[in-house]
C-alpha atoms as a PDB file:
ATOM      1  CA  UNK A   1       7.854 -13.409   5.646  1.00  0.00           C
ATOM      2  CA  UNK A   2       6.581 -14.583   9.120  1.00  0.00           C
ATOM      3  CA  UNK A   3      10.310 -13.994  10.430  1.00  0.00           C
ATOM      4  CA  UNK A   4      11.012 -10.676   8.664  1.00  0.00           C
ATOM      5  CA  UNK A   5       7.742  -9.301   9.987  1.00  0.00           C
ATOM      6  CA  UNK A   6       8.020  -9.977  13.339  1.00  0.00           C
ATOM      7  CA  UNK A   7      11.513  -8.626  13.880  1.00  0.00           C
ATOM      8  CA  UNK A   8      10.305  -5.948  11.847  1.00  0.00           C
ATOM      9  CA  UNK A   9       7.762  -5.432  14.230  1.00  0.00           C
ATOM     10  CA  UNK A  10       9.774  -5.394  17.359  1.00  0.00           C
ATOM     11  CA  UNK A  11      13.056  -3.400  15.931  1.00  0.00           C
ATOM     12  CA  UNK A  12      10.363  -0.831  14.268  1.00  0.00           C
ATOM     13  CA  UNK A  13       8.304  -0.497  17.503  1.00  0.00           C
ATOM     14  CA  UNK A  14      10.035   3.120  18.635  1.00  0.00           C
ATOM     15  CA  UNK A  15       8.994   4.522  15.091  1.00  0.00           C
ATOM     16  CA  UNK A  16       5.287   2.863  16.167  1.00  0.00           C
ATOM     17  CA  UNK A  17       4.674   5.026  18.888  1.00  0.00           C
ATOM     18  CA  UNK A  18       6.164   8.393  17.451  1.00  0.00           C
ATOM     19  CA  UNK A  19       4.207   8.196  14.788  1.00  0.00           C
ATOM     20  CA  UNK A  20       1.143   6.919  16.755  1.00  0.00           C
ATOM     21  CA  UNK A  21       1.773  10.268  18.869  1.00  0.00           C
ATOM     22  CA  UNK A  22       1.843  12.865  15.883  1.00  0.00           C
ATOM     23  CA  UNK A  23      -1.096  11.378  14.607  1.00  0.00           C
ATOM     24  CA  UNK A  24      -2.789  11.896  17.441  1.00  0.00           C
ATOM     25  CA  UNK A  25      -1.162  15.655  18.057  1.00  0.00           C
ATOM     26  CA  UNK A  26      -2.296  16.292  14.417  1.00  0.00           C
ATOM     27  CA  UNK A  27      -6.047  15.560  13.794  1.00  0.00           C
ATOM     28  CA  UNK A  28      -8.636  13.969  15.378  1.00  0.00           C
ATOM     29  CA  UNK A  29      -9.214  10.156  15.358  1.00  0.00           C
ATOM     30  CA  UNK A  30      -7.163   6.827  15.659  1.00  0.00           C
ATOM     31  CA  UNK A  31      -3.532   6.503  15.047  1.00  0.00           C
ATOM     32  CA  UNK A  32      -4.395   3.164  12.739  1.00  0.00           C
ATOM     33  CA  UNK A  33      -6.472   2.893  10.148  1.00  0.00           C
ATOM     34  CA  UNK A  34      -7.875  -0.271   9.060  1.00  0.00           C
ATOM     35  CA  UNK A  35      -9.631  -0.957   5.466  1.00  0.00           C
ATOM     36  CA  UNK A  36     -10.810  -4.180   3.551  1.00  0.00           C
ATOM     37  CA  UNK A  37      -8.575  -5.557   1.021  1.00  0.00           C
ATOM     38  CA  UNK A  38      -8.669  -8.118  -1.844  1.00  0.00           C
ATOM     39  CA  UNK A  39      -6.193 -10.683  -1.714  1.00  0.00           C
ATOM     40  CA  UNK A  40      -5.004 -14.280  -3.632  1.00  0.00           C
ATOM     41  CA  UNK A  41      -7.841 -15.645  -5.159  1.00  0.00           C
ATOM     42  CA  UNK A  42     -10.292 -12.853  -3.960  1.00  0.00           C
ATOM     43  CA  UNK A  43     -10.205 -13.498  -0.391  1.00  0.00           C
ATOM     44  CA  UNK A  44     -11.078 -10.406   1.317  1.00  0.00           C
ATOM     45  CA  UNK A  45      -8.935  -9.196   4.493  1.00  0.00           C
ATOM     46  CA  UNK A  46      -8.569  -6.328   6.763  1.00  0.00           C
ATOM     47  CA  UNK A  47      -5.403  -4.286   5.764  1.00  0.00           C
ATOM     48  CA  UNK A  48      -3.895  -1.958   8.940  1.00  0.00           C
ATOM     49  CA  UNK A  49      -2.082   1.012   8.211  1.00  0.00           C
ATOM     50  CA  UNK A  50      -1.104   4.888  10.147  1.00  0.00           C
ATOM     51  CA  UNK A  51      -3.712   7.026   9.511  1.00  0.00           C
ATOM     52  CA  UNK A  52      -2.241   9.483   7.026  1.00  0.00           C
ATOM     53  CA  UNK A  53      -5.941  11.141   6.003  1.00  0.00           C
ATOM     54  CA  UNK A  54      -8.837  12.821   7.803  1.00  0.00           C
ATOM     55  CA  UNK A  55     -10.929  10.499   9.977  1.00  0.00           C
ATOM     56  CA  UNK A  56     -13.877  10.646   7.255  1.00  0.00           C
ATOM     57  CA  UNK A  57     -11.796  10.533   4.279  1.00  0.00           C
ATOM     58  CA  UNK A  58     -13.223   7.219   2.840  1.00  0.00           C
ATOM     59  CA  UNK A  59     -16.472   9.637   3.064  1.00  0.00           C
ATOM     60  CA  UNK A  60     -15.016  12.256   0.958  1.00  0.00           C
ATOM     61  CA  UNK A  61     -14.420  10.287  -1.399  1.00  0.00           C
ATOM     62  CA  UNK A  62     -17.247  10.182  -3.675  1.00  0.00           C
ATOM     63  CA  UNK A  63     -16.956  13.899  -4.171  1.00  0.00           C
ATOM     64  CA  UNK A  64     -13.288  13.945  -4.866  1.00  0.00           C
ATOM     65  CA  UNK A  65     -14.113  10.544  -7.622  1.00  0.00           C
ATOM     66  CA  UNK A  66     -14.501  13.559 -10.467  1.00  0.00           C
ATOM     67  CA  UNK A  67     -10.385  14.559  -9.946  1.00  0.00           C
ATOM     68  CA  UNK A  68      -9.433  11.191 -10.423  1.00  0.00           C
ATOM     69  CA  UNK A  69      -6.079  11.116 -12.240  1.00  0.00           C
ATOM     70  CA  UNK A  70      -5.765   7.259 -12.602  1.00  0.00           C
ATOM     71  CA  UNK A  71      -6.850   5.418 -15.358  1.00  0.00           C
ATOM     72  CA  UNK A  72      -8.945   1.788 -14.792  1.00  0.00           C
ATOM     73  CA  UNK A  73     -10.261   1.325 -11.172  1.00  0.00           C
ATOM     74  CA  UNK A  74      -7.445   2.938  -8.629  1.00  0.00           C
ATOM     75  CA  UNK A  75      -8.234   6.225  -7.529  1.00  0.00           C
ATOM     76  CA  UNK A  76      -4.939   8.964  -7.295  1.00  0.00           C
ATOM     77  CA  UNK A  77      -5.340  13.041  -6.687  1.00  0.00           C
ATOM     78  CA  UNK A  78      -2.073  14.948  -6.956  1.00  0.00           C
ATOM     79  CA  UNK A  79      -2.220  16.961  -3.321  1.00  0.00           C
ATOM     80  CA  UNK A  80      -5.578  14.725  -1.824  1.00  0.00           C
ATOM     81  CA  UNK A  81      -7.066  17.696   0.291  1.00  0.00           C
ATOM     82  CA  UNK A  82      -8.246  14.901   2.556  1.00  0.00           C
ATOM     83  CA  UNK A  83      -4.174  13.902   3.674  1.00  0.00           C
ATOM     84  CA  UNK A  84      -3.101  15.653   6.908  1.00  0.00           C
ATOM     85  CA  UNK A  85      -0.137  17.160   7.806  1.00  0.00           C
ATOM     86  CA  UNK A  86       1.735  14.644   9.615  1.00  0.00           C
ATOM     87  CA  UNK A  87       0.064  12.322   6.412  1.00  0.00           C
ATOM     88  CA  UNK A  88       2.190  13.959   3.969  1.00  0.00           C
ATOM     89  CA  UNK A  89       5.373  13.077   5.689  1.00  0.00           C
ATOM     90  CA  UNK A  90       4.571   9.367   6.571  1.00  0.00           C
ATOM     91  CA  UNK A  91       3.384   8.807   2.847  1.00  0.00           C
ATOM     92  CA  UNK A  92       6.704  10.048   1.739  1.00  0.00           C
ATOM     93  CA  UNK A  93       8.545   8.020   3.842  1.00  0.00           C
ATOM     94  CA  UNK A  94       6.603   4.939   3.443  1.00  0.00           C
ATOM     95  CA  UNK A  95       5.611   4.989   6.990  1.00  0.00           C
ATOM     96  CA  UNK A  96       2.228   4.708   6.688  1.00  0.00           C
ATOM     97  CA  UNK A  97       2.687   1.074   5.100  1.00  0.00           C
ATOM     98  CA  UNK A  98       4.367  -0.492   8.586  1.00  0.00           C
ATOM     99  CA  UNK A  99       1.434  -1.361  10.261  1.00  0.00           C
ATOM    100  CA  UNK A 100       1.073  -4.352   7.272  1.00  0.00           C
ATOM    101  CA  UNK A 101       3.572  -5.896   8.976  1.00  0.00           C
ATOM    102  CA  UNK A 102       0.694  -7.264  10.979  1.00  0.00           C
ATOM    103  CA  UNK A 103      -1.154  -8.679   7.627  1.00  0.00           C
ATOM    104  CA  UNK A 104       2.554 -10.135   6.754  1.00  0.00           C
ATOM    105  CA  UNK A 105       2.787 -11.912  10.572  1.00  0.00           C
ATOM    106  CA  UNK A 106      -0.774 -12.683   9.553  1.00  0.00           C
ATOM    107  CA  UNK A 107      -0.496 -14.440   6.922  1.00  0.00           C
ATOM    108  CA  UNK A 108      -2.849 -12.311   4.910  1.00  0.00           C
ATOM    109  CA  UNK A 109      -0.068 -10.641   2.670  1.00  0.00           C
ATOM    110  CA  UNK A 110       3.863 -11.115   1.890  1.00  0.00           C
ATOM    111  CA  UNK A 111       6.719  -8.454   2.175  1.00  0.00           C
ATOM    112  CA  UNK A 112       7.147  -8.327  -1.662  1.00  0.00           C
ATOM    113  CA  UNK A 113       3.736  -9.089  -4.258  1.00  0.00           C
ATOM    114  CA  UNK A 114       1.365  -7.414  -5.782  1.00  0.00           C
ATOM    115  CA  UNK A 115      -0.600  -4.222  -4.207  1.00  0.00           C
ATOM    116  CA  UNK A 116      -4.092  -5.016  -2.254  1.00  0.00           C
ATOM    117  CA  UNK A 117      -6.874  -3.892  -4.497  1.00  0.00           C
ATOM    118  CA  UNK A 118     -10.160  -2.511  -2.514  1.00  0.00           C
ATOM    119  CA  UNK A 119     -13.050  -4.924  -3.198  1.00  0.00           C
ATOM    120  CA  UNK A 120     -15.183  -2.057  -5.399  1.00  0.00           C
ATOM    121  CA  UNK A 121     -12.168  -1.987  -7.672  1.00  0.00           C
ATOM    122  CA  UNK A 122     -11.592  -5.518  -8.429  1.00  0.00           C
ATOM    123  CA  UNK A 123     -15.242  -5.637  -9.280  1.00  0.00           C
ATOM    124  CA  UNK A 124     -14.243  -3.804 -12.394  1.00  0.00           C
ATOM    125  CA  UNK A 125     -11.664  -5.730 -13.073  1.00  0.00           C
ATOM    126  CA  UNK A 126     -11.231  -7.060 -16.887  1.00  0.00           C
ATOM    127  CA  UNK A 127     -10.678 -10.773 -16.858  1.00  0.00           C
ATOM    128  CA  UNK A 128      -6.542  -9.443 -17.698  1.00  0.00           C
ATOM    129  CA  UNK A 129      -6.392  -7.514 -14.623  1.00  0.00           C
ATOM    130  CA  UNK A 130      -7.562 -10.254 -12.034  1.00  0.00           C
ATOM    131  CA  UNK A 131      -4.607 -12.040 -12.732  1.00  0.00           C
ATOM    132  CA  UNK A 132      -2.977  -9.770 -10.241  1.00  0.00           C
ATOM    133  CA  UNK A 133      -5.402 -11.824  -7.517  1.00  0.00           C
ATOM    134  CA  UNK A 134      -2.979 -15.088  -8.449  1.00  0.00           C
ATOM    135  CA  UNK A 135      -0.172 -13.989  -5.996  1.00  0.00           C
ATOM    136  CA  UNK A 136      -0.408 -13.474  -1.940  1.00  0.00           C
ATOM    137  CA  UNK A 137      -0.568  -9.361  -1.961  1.00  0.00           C
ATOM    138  CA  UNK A 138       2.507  -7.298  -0.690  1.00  0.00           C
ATOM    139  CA  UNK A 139       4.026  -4.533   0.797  1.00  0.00           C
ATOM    140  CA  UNK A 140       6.161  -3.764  -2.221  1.00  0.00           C
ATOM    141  CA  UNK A 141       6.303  -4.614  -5.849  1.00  0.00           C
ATOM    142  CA  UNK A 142       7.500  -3.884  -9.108  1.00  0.00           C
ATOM    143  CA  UNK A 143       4.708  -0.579  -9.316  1.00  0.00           C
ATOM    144  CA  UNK A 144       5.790   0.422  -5.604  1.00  0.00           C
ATOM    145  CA  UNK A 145       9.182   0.631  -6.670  1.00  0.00           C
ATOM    146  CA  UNK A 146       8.588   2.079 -10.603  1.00  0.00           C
ATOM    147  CA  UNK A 147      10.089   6.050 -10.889  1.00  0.00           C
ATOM    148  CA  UNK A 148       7.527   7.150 -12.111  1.00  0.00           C
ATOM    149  CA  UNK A 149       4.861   5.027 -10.617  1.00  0.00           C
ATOM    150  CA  UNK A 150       2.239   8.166 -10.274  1.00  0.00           C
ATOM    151  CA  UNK A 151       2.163   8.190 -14.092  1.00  0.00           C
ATOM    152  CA  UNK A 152       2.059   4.750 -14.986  1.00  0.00           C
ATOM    153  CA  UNK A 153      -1.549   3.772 -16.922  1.00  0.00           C
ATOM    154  CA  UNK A 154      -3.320   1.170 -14.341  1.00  0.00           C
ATOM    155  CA  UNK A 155      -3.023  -1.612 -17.107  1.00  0.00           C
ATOM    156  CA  UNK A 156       0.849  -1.251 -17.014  1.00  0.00           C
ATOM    157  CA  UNK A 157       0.616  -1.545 -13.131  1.00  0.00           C
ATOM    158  CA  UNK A 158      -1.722  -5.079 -13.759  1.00  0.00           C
ATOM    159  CA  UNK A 159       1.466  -6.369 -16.521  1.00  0.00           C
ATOM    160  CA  UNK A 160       4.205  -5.581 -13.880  1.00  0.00           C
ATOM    161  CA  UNK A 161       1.951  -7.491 -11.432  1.00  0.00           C
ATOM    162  CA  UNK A 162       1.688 -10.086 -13.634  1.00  0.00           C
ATOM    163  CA  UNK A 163       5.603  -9.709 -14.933  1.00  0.00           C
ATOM    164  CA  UNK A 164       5.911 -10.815 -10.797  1.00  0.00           C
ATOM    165  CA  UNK A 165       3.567 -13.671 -10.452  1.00  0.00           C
ATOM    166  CA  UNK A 166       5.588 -15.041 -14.112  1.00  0.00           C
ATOM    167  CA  UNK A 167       8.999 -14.005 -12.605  1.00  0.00           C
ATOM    168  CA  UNK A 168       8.462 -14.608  -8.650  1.00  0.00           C
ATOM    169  CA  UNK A 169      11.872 -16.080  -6.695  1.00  0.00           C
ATOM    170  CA  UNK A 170      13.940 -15.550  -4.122  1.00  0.00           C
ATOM    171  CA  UNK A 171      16.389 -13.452  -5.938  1.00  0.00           C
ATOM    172  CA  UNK A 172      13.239 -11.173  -7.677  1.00  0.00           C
ATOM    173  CA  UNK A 173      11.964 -10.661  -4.178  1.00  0.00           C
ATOM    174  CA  UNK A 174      15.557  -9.412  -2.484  1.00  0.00           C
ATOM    175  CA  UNK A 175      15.811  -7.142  -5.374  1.00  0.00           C
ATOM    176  CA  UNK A 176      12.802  -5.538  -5.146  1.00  0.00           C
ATOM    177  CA  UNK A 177      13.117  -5.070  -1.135  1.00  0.00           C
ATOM    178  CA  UNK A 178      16.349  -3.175  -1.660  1.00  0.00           C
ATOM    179  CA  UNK A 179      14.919  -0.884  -3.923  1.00  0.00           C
ATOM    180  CA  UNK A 180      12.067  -0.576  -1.340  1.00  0.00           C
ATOM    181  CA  UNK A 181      14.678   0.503   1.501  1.00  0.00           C
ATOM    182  CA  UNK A 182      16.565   2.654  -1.496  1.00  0.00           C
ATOM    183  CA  UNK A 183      13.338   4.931  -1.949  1.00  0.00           C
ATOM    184  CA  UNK A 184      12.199   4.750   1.433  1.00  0.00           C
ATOM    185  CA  UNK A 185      15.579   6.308   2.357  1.00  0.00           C
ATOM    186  CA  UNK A 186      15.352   9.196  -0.545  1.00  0.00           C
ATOM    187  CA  UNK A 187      11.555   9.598   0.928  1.00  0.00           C
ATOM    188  CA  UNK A 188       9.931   9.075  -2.259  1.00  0.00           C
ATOM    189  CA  UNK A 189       7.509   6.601  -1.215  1.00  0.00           C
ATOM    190  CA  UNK A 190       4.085   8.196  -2.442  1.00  0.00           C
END
């Protein structure tokens, strides 16, 4: 993980600043975006990613909770008025995910694991769904990957976590990154 990421890091670094630069061009606020995140066993870390909303979006939020289209704790709108332009395109690529790179060289998450939950979800969390908190969290995982992973019922996102943390090796992990770079190619990441 420690390898991948910081190779990652370095090879990925023109693709940094481009997309550092059309954030900037294309609202007001940081390029990065940085949030607290739930990892293994509950520890609580600070998860970097591109900015891909407005700079007060985790304000908007409470007025947006009533359009909520996922089920359980996660919170998904179909077309988020609170994603900017150059958003849309680096959610659909999966760009806005690079910056984790630096959790990965971190230590604070692995290239392929379970999603990290925000702390006021996993405080809802049956005593079934905190079994995702058993693995190190990821960049990609079985839900990242899924076809239809807008539509899939938040419990069936907690049993492919936990499908992982049962099935987790080398060979699970390789699959699931080339079906990362796979969709990240068709841009079908959000």
């Amino acid at each position: 993980d420690i390898i991948a990421s910081f190779f990652a890091l370095i090879i990925l670094s023109p693709i940094f600043l481009i997309t550092a630069i059309a954030i900037k061009v294309d609202s007001k606020g940081p390029a990065f975006y940085s949030q607290m995140r739930v990892g293994k066993n509950g520890k609580l870390f600070r998860v970097y990613k591109f900015r891909s909303m407005c700079q007060d979006a985790d304000e908007k939020r409470a007025e947006l909770q009533k359009f909520n289209e996922r089920s359980g704790p996660a919170f998904k709108i179909t077309n988020d008025p609170r994603i900017t332009r150059v958003g849309k395109f680096i959610r659909t690529t999966c760009i806005d995910e690079l910056p984790q790179c630096i959790n990965i060289l971190r230590g604070d998450m692995s290239v392929v694991g379970p999603r990290p939950p925000l702390p006021n979800e996993v405080i809802q969390y049956t005593d079934y769904q905190k079994k995702r908190l058993e693995a190190v969290p990821g960049l990609t995982c079985y839900w990242q990957v899924s076809k239809n992973k807008n539509d899939i019922e938040f419990d069936d996102w907690v049993a492919l976590d936990v499908k992982y943390i049962q099935e987790q090796s080398l060979w699970v992990d390789l699959k699931l990154i080339l079906k990362t770079v796979a969709l990240v190619f068709r841009a079908n990441g959000e």
